[in-house]
N, C-alpha and C. Protein backbone atom coordinates (compact mmCIF):
# COMPACT_ATOMS: atom_id res chain seq x y z
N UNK A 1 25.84 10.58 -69.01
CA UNK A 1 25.57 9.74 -67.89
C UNK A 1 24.47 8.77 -68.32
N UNK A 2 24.49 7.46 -68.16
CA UNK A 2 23.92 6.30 -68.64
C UNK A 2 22.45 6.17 -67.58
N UNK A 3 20.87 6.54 -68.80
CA UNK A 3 20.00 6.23 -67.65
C UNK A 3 19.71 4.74 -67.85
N UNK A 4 19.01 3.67 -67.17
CA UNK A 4 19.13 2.69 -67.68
C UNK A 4 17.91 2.08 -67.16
N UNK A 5 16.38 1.66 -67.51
CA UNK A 5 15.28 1.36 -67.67
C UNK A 5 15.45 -0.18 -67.61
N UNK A 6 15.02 -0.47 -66.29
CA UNK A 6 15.34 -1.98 -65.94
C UNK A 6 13.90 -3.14 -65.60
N UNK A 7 13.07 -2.25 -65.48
CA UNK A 7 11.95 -2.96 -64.77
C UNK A 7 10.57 -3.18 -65.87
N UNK A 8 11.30 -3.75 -66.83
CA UNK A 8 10.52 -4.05 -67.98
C UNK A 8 10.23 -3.07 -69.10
N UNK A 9 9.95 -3.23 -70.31
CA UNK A 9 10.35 -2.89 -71.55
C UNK A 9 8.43 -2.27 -72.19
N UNK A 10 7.69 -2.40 -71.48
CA UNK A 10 6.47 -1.86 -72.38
C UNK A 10 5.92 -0.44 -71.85
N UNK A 11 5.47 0.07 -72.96
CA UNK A 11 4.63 1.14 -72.82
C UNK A 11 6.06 2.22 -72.66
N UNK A 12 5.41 3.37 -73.26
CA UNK A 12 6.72 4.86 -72.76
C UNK A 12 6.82 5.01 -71.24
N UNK A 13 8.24 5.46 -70.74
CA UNK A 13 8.44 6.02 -69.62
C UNK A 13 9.02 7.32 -69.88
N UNK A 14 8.26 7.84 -68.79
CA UNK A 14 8.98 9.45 -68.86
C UNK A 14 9.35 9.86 -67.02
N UNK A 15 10.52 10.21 -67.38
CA UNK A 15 11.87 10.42 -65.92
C UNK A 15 11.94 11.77 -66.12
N UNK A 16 11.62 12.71 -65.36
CA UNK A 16 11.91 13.83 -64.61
C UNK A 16 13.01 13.78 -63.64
N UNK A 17 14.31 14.69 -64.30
CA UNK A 17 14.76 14.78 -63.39
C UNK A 17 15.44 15.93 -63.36
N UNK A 18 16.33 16.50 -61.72
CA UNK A 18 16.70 17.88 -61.73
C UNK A 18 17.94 17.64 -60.70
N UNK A 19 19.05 18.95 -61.05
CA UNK A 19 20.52 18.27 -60.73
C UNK A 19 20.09 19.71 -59.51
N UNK A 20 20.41 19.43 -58.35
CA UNK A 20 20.52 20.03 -57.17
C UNK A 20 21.92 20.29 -56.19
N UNK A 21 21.97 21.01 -55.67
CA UNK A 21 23.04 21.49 -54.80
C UNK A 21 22.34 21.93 -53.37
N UNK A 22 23.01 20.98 -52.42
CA UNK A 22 21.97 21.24 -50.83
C UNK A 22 20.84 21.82 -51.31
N UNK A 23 20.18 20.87 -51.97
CA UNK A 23 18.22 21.04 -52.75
C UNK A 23 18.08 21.93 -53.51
N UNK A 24 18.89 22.68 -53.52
CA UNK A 24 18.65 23.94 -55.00
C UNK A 24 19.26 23.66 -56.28
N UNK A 25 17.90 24.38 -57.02
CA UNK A 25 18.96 23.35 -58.79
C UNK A 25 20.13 24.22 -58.38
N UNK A 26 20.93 23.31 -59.38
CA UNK A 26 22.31 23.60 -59.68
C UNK A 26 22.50 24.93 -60.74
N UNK A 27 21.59 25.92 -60.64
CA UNK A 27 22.12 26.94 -61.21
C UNK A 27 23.53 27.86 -61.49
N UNK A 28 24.71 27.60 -62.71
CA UNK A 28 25.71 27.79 -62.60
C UNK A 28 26.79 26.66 -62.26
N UNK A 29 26.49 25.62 -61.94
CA UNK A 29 27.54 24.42 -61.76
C UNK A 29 26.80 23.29 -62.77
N UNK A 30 25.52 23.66 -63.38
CA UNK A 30 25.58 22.59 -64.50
C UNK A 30 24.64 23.17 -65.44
N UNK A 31 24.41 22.39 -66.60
CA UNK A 31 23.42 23.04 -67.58
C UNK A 31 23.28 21.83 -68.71
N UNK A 32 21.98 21.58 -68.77
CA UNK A 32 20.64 22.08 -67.99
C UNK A 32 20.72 21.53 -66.54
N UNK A 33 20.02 22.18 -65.96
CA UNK A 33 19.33 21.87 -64.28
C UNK A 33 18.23 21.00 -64.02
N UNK A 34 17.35 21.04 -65.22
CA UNK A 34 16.30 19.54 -64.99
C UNK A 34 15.79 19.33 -66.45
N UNK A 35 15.11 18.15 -66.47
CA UNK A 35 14.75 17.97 -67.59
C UNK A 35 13.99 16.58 -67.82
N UNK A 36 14.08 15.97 -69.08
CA UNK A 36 13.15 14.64 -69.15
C UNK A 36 13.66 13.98 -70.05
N UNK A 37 14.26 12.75 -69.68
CA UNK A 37 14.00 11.50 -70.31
C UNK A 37 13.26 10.34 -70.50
N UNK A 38 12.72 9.99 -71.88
CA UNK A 38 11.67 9.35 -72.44
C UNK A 38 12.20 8.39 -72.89
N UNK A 39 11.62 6.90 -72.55
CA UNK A 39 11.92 5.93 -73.08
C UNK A 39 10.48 5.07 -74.04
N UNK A 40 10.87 4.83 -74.87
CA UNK A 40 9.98 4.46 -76.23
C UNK A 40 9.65 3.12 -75.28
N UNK A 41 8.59 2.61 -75.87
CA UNK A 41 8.47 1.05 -75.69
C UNK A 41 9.89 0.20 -76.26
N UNK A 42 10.21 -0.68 -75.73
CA UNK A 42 11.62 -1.77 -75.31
C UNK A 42 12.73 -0.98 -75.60
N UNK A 43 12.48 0.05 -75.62
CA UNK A 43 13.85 0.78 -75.34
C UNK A 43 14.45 0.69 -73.72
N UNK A 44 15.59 0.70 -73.44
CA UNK A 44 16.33 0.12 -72.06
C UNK A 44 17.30 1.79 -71.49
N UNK A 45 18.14 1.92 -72.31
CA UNK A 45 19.00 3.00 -72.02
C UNK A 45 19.45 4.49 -73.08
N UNK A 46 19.27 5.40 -72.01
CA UNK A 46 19.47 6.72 -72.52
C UNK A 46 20.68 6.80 -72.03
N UNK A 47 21.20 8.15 -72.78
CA UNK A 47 22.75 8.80 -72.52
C UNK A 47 22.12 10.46 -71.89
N UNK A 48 22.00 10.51 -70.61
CA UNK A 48 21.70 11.97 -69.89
C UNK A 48 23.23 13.16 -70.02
N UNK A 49 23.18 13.94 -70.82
CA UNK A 49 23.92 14.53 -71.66
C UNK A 49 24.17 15.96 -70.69
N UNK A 50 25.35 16.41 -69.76
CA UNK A 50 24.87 17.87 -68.99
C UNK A 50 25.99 18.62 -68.76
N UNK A 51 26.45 19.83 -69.03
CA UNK A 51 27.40 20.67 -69.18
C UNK A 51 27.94 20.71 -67.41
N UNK A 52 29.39 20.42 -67.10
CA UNK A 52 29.59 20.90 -66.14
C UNK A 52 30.62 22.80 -66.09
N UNK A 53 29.38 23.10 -65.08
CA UNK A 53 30.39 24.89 -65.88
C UNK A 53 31.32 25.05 -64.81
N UNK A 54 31.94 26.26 -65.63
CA UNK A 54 33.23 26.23 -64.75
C UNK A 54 32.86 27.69 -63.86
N UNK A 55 33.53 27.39 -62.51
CA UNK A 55 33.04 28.77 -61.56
C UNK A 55 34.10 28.88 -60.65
N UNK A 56 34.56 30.25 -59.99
CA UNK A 56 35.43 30.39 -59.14
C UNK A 56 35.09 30.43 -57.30
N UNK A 57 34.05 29.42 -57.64
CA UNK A 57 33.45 28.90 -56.02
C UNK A 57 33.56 28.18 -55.31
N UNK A 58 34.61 27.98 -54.43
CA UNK A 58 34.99 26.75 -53.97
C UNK A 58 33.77 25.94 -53.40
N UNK A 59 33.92 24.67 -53.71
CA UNK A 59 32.20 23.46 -53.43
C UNK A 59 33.34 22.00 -52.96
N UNK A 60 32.28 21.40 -52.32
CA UNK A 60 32.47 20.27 -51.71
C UNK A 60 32.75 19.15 -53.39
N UNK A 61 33.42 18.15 -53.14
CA UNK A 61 33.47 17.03 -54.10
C UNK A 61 31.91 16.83 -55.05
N UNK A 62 32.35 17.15 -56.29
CA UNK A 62 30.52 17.40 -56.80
C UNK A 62 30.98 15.71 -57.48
N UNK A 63 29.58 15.31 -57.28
CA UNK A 63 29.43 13.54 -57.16
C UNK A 63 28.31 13.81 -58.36
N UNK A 64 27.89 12.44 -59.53
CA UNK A 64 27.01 11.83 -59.73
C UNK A 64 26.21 10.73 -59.38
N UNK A 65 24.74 10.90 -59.25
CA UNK A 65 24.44 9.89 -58.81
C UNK A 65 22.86 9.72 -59.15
């Protein structure tokens, strides 16, 4: 999944982020559940990389976003 660093190019950024289900990580429907992407100085875009697992639980339409 494409992160994409738009609001100018200096200094490192670091993005925390965590994949949730009605607010609870997603323990069991993905892996990893949170984590961090770092962007170097003029670096623009990361590739957020995340296992979707497989489970016999029926769930609502699981969306990215």
């Amino acid at each position: 999944m494409p992160v994409v660093r738009n609001a100018g190019t200096i200094g490192t950024v670091v993005v925390q982020w965590q994949a949730t289900v009605n607010g609870k990580l997603a323990v069991g429907d993905i892996r990893p559940t949170s984590g961090e992407v770092r962007f170097a100085p003029g670096e623009t875009m990361k590739t957020l990389r995340v296992e979707i697992l497989a489970d016999d639980v029926p769930e609502i339409t699981e969306v990215r976003s």
